[in-house]
N, C-alpha and C. Protein backbone atom coordinates (compact mmCIF):
# COMPACT_ATOMS: atom_id res chain seq x y z
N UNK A 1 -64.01 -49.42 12.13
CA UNK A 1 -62.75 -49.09 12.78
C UNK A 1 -61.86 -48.25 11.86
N UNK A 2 -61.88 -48.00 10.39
CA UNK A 2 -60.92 -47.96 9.84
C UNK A 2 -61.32 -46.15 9.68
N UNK A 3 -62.98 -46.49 9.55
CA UNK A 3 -62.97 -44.52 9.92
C UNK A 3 -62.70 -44.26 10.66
N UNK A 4 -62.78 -44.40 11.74
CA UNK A 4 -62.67 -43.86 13.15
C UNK A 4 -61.24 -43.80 12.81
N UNK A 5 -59.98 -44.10 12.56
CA UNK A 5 -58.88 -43.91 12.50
C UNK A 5 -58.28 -42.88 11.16
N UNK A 6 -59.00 -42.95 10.22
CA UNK A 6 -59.43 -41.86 8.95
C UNK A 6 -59.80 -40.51 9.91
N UNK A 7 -60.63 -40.59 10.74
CA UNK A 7 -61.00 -39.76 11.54
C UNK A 7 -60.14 -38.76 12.14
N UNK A 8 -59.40 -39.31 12.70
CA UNK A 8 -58.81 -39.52 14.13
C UNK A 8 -57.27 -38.75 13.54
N UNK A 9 -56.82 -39.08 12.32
CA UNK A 9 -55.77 -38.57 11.57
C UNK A 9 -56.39 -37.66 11.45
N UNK A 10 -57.35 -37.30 10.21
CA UNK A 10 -57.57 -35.77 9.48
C UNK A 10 -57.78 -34.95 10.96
N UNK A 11 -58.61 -35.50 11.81
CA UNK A 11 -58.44 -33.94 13.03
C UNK A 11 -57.11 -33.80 13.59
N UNK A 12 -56.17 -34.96 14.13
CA UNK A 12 -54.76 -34.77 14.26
C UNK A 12 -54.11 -33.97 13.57
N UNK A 13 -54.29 -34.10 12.27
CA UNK A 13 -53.73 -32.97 11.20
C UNK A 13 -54.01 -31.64 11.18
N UNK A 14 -55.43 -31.85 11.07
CA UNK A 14 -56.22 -30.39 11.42
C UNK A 14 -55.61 -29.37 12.61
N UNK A 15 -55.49 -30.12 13.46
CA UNK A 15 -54.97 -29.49 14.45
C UNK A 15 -53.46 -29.08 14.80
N UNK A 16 -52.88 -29.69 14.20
CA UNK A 16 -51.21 -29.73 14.21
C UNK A 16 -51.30 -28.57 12.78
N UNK A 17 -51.83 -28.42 11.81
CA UNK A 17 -51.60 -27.27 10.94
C UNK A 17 -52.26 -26.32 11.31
N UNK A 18 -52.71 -26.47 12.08
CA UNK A 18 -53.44 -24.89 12.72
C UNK A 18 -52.60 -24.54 13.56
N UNK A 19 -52.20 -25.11 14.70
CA UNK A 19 -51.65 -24.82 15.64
C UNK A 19 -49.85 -24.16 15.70
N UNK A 20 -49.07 -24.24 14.61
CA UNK A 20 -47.77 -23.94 14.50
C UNK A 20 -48.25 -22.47 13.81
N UNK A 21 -49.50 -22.62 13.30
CA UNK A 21 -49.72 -21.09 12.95
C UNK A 21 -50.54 -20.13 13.67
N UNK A 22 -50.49 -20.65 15.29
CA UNK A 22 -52.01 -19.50 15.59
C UNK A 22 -50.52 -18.29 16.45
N UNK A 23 -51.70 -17.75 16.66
CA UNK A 23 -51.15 -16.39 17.31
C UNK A 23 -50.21 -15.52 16.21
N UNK A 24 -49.28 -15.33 17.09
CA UNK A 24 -47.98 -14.54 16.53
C UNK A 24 -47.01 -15.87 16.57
N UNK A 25 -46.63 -16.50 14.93
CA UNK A 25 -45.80 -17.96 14.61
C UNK A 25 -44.33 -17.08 13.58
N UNK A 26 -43.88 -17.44 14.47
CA UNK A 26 -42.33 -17.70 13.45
C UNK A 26 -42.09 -18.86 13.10
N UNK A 27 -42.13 -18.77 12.07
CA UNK A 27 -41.99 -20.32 11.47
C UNK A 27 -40.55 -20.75 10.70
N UNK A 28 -39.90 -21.43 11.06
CA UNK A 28 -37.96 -21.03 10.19
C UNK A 28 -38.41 -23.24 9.20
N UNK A 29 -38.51 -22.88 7.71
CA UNK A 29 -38.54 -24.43 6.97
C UNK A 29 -36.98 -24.42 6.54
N UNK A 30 -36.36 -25.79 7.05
CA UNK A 30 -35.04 -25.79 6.66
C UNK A 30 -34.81 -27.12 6.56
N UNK A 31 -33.17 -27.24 6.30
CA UNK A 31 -32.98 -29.01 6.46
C UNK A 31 -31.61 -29.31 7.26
N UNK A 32 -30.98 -30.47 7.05
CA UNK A 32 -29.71 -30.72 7.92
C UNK A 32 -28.55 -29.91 6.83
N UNK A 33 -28.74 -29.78 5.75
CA UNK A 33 -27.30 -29.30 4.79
C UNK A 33 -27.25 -27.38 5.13
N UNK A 34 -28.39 -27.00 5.70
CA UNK A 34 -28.33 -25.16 5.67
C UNK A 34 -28.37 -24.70 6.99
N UNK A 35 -28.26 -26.11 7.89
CA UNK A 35 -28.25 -25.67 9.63
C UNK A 35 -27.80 -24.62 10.06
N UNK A 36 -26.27 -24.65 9.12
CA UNK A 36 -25.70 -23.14 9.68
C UNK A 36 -26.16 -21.94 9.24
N UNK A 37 -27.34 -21.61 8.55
CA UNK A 37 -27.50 -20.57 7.51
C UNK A 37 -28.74 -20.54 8.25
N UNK A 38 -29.48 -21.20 9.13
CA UNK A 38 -31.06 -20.82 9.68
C UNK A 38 -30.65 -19.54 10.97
N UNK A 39 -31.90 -18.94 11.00
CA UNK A 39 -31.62 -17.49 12.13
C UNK A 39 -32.15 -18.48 13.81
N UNK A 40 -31.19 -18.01 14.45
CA UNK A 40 -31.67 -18.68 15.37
C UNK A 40 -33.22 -17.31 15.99
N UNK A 41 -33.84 -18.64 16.38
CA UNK A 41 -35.59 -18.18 16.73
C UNK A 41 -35.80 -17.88 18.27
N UNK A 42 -34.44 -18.02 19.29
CA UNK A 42 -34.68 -17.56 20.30
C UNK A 42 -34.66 -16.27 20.93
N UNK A 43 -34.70 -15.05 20.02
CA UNK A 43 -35.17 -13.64 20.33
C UNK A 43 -36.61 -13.68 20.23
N UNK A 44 -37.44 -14.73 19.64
CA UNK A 44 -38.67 -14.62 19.60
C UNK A 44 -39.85 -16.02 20.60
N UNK A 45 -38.61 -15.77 21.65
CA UNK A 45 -38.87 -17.10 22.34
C UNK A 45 -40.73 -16.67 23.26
N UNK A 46 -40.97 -15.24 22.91
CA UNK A 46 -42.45 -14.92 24.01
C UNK A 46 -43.37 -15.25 22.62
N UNK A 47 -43.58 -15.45 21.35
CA UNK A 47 -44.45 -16.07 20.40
C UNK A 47 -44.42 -17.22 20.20
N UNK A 48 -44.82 -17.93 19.16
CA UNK A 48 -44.64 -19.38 18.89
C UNK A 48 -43.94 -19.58 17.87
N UNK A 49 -42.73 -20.24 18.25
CA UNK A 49 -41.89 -20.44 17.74
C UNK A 49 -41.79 -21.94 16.31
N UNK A 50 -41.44 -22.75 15.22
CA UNK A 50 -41.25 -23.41 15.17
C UNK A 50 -40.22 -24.09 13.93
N UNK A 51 -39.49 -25.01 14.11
CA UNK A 51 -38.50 -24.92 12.83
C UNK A 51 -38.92 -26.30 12.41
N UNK A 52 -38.72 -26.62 11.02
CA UNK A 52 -39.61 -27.86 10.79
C UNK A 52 -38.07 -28.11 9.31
N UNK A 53 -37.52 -29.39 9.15
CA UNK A 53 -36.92 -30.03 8.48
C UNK A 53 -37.14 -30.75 7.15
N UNK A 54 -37.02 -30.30 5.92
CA UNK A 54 -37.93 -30.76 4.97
C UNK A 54 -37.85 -32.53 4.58
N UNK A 55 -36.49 -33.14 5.70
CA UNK A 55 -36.41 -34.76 5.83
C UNK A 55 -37.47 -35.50 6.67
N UNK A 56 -37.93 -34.36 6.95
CA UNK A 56 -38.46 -34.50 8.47
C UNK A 56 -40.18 -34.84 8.12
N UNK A 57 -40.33 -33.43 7.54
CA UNK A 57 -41.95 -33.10 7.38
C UNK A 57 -42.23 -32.76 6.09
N UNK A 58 -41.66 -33.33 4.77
CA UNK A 58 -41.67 -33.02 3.73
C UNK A 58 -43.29 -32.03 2.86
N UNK A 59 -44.62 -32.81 3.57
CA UNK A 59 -45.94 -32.49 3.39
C UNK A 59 -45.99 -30.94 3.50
N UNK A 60 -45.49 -30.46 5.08
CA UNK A 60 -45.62 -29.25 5.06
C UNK A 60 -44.54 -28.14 4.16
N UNK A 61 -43.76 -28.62 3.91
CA UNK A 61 -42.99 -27.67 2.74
C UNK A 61 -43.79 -27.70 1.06
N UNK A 62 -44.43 -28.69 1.03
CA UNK A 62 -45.69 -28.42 -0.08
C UNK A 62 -46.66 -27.68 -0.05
N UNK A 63 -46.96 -27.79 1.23
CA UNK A 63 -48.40 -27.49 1.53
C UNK A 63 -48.31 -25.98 1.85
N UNK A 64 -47.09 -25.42 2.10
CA UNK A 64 -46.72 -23.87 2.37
C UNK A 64 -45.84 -23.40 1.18
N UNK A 65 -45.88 -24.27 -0.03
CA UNK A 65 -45.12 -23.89 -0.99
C UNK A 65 -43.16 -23.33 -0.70
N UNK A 66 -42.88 -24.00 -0.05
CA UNK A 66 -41.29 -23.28 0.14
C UNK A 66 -40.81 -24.18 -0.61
N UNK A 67 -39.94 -22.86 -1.21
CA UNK A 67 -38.90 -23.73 -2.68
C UNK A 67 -37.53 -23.45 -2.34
N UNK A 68 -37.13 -21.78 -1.45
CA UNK A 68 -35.58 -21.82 -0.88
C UNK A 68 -35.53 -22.46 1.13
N UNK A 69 -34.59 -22.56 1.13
CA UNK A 69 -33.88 -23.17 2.08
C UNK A 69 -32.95 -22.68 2.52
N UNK A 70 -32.60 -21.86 3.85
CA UNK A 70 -33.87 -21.25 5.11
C UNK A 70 -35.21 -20.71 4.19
N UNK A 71 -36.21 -20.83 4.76
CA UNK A 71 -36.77 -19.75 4.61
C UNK A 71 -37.85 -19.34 5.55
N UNK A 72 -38.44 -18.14 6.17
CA UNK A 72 -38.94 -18.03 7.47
C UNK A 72 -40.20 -17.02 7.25
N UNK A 73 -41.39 -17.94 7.85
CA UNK A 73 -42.38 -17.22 7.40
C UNK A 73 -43.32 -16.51 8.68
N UNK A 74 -43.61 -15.31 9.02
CA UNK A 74 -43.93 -14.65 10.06
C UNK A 74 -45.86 -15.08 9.80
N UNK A 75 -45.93 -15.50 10.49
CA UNK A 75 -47.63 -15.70 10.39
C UNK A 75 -48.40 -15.15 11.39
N UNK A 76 -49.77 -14.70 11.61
CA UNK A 76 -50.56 -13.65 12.57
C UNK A 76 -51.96 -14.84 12.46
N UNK A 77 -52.54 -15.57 13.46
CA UNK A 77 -53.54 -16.37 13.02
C UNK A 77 -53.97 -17.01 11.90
N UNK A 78 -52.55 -17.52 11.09
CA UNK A 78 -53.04 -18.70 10.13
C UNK A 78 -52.30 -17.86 9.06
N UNK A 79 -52.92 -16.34 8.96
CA UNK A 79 -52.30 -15.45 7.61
C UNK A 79 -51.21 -15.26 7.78
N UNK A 80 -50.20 -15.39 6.77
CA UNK A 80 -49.22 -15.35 6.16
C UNK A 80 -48.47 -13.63 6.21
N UNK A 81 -48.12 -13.23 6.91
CA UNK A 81 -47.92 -11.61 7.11
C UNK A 81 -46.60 -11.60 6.39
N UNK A 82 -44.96 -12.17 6.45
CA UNK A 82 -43.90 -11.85 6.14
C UNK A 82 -43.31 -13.20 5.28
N UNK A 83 -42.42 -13.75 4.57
CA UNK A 83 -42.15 -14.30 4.02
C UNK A 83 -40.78 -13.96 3.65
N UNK A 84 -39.93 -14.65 3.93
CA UNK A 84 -38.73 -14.24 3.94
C UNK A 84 -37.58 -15.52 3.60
N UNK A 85 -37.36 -15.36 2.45
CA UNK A 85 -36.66 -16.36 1.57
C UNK A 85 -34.59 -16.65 0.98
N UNK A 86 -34.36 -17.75 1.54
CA UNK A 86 -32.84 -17.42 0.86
C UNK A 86 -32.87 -17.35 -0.38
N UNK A 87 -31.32 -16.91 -0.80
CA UNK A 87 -31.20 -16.80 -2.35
C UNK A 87 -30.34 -18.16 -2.47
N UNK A 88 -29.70 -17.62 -3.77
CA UNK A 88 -28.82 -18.76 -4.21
C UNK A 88 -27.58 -19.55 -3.48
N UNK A 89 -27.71 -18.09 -2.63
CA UNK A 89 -26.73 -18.74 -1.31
C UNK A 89 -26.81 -19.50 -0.60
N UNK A 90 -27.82 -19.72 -0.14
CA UNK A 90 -28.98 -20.50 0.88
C UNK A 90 -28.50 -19.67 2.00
N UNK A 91 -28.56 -18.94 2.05
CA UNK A 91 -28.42 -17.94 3.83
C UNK A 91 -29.64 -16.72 3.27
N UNK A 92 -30.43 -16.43 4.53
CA UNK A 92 -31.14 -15.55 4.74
C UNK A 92 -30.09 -13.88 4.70
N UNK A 93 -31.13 -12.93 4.04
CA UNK A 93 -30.95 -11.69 3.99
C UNK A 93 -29.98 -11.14 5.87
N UNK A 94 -29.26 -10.72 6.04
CA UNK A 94 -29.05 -10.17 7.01
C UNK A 94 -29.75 -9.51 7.52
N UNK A 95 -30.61 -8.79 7.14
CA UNK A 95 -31.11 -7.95 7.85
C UNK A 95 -32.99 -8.74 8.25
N UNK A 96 -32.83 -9.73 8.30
CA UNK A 96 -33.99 -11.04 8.28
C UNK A 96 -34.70 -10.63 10.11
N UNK A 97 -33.79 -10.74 10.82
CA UNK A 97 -34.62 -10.56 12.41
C UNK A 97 -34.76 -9.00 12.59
N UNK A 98 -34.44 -7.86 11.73
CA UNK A 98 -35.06 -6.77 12.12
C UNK A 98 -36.46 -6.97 11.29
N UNK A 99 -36.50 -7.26 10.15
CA UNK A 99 -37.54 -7.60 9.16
C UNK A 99 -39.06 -8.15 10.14
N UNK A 100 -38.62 -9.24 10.80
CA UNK A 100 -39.60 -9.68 11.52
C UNK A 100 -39.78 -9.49 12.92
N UNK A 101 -39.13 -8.57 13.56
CA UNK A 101 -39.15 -7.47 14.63
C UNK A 101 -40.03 -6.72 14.24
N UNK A 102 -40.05 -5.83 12.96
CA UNK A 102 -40.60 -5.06 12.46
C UNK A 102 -42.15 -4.75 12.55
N UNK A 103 -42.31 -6.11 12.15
CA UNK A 103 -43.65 -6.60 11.44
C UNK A 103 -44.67 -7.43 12.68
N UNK A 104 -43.43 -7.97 13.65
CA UNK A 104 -44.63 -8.28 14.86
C UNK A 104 -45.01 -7.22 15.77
N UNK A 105 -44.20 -6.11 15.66
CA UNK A 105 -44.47 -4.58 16.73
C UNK A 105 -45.53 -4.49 15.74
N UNK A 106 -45.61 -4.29 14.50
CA UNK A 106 -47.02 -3.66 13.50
C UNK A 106 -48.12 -4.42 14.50
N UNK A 107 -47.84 -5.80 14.27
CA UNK A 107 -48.91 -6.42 14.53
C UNK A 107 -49.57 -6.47 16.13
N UNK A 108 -48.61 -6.26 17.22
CA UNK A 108 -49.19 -5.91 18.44
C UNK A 108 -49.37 -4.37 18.56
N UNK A 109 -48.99 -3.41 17.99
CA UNK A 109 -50.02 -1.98 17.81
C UNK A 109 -51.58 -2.41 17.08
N UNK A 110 -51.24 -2.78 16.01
CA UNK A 110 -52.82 -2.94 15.84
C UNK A 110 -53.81 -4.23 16.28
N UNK A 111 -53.26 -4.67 17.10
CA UNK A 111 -53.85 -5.33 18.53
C UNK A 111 -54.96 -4.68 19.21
N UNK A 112 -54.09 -3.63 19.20
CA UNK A 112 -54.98 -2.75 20.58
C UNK A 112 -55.90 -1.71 20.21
């Protein structure tokens, strides 16, 4: 019983870290103290969207290495395409949603 539940986790996992990254993923890692400083993700509401809390899901801010807070990572099937990090301020670059406008038009031209 105790594999089968060993089991039953690692593919749960498997699948939940694949899945916030397939397709075209905006991914925004933040917490409750920089709420006001995250980009809101609903201009990119036709991809997959997801914002994840480091109180929340601490594993995946290891496991994707984020050390500032916002920080928003544009992913294309798993790979890592844009990366986009606060400074000392903790607020993202202004010019952060043309950045990843940018980079998902790249990526649906060479789609086709």
């Amino acid at each position: 019983m105790k594999k089968l539940i060993v089991i039953g986790v690692f593919i749960t996992n498997t699948i939940f870290s694949q899945s916030y990254k397939d397709g075209v993923s905006i991914v925004q890692y933040s917490a409750p103290f920089v709420i006001e400083a995250e980009l809101s993700l609903n201009t990119f509401r036709n991809h997959n969207t997801h914002t994840f809390y480091l109180d929340k899901n601490p594993k995946i801010f290891n496991k994707e290495n984020i050390k500032s807070l916002p920080t928003i990572c544009l992913y294309n099937n798993g790979e890592l395409i844009l990366k986009i990090e606060s400074g000392i301020s903790l607020k993202l670059p202004e010019n952060s949603k043309n950045k990843i406008e940018k980079e998902i038009d790249k990526l649906l031209i060479n789609k086709f």
